[in-house]
Each structure stands twice: as structure tokens, then as C-alpha cells.
C-alpha atoms as a PDB file:
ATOM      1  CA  UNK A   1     -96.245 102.492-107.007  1.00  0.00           C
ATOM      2  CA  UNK A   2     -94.450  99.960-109.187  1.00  0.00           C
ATOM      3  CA  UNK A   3     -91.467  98.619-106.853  1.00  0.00           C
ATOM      4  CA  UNK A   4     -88.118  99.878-108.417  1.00  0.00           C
ATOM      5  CA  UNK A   5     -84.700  97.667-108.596  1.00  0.00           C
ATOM      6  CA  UNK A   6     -81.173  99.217-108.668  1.00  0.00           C
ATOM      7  CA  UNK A   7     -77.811  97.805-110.503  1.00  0.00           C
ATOM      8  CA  UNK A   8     -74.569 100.005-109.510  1.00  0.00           C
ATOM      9  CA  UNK A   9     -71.348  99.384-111.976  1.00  0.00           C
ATOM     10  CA  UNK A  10     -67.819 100.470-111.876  1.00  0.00           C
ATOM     11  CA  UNK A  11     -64.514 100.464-110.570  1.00  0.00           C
ATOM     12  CA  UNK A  12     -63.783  99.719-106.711  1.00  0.00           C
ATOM     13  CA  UNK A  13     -65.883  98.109-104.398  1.00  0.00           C
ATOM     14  CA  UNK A  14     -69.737  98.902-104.327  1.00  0.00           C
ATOM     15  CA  UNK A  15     -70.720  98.209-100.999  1.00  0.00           C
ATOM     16  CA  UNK A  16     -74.260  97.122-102.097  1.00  0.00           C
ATOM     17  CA  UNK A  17     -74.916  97.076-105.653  1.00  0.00           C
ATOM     18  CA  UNK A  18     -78.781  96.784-105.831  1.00  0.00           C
ATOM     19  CA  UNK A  19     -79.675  99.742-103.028  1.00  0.00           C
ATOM     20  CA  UNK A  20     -80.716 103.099-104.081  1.00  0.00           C
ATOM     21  CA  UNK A  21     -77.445 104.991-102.540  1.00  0.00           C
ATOM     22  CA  UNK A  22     -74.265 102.955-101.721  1.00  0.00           C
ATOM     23  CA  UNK A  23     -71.034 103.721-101.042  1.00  0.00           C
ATOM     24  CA  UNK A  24     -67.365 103.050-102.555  1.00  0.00           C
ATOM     25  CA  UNK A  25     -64.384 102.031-101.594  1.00  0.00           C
ATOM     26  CA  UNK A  26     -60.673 100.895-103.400  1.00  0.00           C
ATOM     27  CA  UNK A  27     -60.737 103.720-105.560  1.00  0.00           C
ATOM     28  CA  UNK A  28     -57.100 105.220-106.642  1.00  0.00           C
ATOM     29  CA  UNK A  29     -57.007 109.035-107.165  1.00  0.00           C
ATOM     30  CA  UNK A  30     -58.658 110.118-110.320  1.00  0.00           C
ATOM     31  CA  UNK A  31     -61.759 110.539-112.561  1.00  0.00           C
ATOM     32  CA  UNK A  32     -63.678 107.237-112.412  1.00  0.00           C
ATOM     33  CA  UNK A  33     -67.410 107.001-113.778  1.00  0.00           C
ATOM     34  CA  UNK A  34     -70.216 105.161-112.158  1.00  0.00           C
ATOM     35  CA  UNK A  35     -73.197 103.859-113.695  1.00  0.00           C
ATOM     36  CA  UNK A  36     -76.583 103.519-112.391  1.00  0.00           C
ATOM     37  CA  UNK A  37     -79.729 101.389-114.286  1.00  0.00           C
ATOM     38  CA  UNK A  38     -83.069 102.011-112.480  1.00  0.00           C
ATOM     39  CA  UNK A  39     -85.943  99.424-113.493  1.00  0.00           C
ATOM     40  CA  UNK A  40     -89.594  99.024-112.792  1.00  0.00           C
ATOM     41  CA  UNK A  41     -89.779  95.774-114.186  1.00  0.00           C
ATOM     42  CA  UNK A  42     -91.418  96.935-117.339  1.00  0.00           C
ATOM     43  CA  UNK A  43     -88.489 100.121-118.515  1.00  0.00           C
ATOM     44  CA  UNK A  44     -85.230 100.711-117.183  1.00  0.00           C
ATOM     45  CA  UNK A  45     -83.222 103.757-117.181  1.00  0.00           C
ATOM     46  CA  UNK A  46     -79.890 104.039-116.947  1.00  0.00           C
ATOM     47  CA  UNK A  47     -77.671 107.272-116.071  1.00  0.00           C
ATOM     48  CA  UNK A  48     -73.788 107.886-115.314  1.00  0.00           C
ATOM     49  CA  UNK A  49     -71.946 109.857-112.806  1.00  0.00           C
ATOM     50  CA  UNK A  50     -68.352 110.762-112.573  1.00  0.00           C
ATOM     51  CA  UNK A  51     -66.836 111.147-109.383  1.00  0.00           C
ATOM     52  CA  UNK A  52     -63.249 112.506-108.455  1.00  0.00           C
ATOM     53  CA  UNK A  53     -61.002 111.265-106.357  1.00  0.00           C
ATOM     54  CA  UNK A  54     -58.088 112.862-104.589  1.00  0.00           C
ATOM     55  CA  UNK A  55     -55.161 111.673-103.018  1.00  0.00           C
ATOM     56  CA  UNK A  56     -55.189 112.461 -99.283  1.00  0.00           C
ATOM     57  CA  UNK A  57     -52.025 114.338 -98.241  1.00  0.00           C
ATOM     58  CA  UNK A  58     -50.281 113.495 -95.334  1.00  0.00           C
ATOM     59  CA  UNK A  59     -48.714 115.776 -92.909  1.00  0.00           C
ATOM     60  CA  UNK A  60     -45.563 114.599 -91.136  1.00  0.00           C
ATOM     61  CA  UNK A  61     -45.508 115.749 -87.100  1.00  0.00           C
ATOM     62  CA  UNK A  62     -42.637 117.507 -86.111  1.00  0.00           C
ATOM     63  CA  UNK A  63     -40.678 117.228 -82.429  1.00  0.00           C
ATOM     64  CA  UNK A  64     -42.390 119.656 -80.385  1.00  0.00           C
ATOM     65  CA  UNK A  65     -40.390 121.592 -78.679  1.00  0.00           C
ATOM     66  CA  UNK A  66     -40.764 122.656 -75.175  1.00  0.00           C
ATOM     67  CA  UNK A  67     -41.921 126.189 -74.479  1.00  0.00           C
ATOM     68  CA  UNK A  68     -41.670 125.515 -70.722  1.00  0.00           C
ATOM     69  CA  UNK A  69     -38.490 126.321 -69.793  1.00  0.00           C
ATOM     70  CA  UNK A  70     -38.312 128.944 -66.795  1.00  0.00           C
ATOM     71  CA  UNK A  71     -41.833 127.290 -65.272  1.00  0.00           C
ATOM     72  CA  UNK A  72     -39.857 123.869 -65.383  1.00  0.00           C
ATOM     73  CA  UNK A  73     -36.698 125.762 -63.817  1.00  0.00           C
ATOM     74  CA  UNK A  74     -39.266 127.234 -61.261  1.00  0.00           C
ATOM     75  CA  UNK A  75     -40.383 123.838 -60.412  1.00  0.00           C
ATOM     76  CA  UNK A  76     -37.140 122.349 -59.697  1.00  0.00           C
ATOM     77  CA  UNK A  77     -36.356 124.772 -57.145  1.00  0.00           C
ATOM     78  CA  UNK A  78     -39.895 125.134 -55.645  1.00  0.00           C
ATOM     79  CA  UNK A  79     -38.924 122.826 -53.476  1.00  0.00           C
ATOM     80  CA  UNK A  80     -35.648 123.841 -52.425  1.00  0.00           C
ATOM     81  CA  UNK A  81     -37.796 127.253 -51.182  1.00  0.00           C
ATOM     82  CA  UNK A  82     -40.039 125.488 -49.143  1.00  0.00           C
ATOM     83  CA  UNK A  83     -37.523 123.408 -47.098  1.00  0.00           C
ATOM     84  CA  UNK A  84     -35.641 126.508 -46.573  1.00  0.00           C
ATOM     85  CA  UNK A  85     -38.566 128.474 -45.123  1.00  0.00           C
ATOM     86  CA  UNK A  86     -39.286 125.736 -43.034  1.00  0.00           C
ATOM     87  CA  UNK A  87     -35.668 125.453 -41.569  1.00  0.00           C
ATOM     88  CA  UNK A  88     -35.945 129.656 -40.944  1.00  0.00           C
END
């Protein structure tokens, strides 16, 4: 039941440095290696992780193009249909 304290080290920014999990951020893309040291107060223990980072790819939009052409044409002249069967 002996209370445990944590010390995070390594590149980027550790969000919180003493918790049990934390999270990361400022990393570039590529291997970086993280070290954790777990005491009780009376024996510490410390262990390493490497974590991988890739770059996020980014995806230019193209123009969409219209696929609405004869319901647009069919629009425009709705109108024109209705005045005429209302003259008739």
C-alpha cells in the first residue's frame, strides 16, 4: 500500500510528468524513446518505451464537379411549364 511517485522523460512535451499515464505532444515523425522511473520511496524502478511517430498525410480536395446537370436543366424550365398550363 506504499504510495507510488512517477517521473516521465523525453523529447516533446509531457503533459504531466509525475502521473501514472500522460500524454505527448511536439513530437516530429520518428522513433523517440520515453522513460519512465516508478518509486515507492524506498526502490525505484525505471523502464523505457519507444514510441513511433508518423507523419500525417494530407489529402488535397479537388473541385467537385456537378453531377446535376439535366435535374438543374429541369428546374429552370419547371417554371416555364407551370405558367404555361396556367395560361391553357
Amino acid at each position: 500500500g506504499d504510495e507510488l511517485s512517477y517521473l516521465w522523460e523525453g523529447p516533446g512535451s509531457i503533459a504531466d510528468q509525475t502521473a501514472a499515464t500522460t500524454s505527448v505532444s511536439g513530437l516530429s515523425a520518428g522513433t523517440h524513446t520515453f522513460t519512465v522511473t516508478v518509486s515507492d520511496g524506498m526502490e525505484e524502478v525505471t523502464s523505457s518505451v519507444n514510441v513511433t511517430v508518423t507523419a500525417q498525410s494530407t489529402v488535397e480536395e479537388t473541385e467537385k464537379k456537378s453531377s446535376s446537370g439535366s435535374f438543374a436543366w429541369l428546374m429552370l424550365l419547371l417554371p416555364f411549364a407551370w405558367l404555361r398550363r396556367q395560361k391553357a
